[in-house]
Protein backbone atom coordinates (compact mmCIF):
# COMPACT_ATOMS: atom_id res chain seq x y z
CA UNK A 1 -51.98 16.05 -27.93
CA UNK A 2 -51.73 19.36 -30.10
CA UNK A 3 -48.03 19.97 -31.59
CA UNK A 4 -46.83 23.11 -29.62
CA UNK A 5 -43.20 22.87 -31.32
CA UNK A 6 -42.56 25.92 -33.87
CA UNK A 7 -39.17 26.28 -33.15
CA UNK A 8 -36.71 23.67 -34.95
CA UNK A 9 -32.98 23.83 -34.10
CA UNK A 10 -30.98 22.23 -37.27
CA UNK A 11 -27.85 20.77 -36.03
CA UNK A 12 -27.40 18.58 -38.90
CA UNK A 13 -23.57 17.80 -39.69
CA UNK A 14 -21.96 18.65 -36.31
CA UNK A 15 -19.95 16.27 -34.19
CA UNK A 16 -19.72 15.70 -30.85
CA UNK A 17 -19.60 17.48 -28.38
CA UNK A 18 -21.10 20.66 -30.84
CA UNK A 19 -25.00 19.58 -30.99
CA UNK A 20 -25.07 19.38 -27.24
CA UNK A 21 -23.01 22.57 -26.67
CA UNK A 22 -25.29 24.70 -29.09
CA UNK A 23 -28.51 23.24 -27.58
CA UNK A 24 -27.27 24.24 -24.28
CA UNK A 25 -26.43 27.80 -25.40
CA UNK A 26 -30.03 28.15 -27.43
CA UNK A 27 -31.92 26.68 -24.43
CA UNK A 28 -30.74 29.57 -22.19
CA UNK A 29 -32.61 32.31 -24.87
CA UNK A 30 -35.71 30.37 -24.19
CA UNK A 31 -38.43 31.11 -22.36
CA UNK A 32 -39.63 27.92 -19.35
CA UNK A 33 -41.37 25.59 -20.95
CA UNK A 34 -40.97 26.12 -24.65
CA UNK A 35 -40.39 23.29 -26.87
CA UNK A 36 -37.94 23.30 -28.88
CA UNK A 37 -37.06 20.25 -31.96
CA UNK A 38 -33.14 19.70 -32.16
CA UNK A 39 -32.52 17.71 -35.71
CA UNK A 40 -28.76 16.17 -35.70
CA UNK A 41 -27.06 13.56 -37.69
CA UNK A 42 -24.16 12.77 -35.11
CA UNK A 43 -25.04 9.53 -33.95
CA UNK A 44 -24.04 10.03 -30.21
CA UNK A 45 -26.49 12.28 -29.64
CA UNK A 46 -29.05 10.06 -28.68
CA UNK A 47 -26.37 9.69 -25.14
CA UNK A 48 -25.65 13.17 -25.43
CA UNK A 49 -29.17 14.73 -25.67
CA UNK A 50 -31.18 12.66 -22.98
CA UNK A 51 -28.06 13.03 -20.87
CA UNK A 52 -28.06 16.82 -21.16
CA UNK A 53 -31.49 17.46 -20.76
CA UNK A 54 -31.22 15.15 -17.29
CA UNK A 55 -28.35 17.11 -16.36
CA UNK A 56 -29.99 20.95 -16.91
CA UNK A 57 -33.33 19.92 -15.49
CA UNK A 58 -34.91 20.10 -19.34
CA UNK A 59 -37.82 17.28 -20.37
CA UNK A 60 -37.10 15.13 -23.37
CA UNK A 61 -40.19 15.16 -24.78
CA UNK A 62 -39.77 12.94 -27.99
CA UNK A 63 -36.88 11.23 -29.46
CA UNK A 64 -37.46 9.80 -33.02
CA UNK A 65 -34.43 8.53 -35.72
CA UNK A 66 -35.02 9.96 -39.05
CA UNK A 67 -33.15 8.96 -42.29
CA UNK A 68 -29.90 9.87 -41.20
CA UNK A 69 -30.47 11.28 -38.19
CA UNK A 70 -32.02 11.88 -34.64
CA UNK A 71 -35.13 14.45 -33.51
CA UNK A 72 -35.29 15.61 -30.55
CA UNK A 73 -38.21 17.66 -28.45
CA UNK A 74 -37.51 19.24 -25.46
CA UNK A 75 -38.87 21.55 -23.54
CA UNK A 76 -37.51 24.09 -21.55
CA UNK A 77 -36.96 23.64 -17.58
CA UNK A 78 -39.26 25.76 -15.66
């Protein structure tokens, strides 16, 4: 499968509850279905995210831990 994502979101060095309240403020600009890659290093956003994205309707696409941190693809609700 072909990597659509373009648009990266760097969230890096916010705490709770700030990734999740930016990505929910970003996702509204978006147009349905475009992925988007949120990068964060607060560790309770891998509750937060997947939770969120339930919540709105998104699709977590991807969820991968990098040094220091959690990426995130999702893509836009419909």
């Amino acid at each position: 499968m072909p990597d659509e994502t373009s648009l990266i979101y760097d969230l890096k060095g916010l705490k709770c509850p700030l990734p999740v309240l930016r990505t929910r403020k970003r996702m509204l600009t978006l147009a349905p279905g475009t992925l988007i890659t949120v990068e964060t290093t607060d560790p309770l956003a891998v509750i937060d995210i997947p939770h969120f994205c339930n919540e709105d309707g998104h699709t977590l696409e991807r969820s991968e831990t990098f040094t220091g941190g959690h990426r995130f693809v999702i893509r836009r609700k419909d």
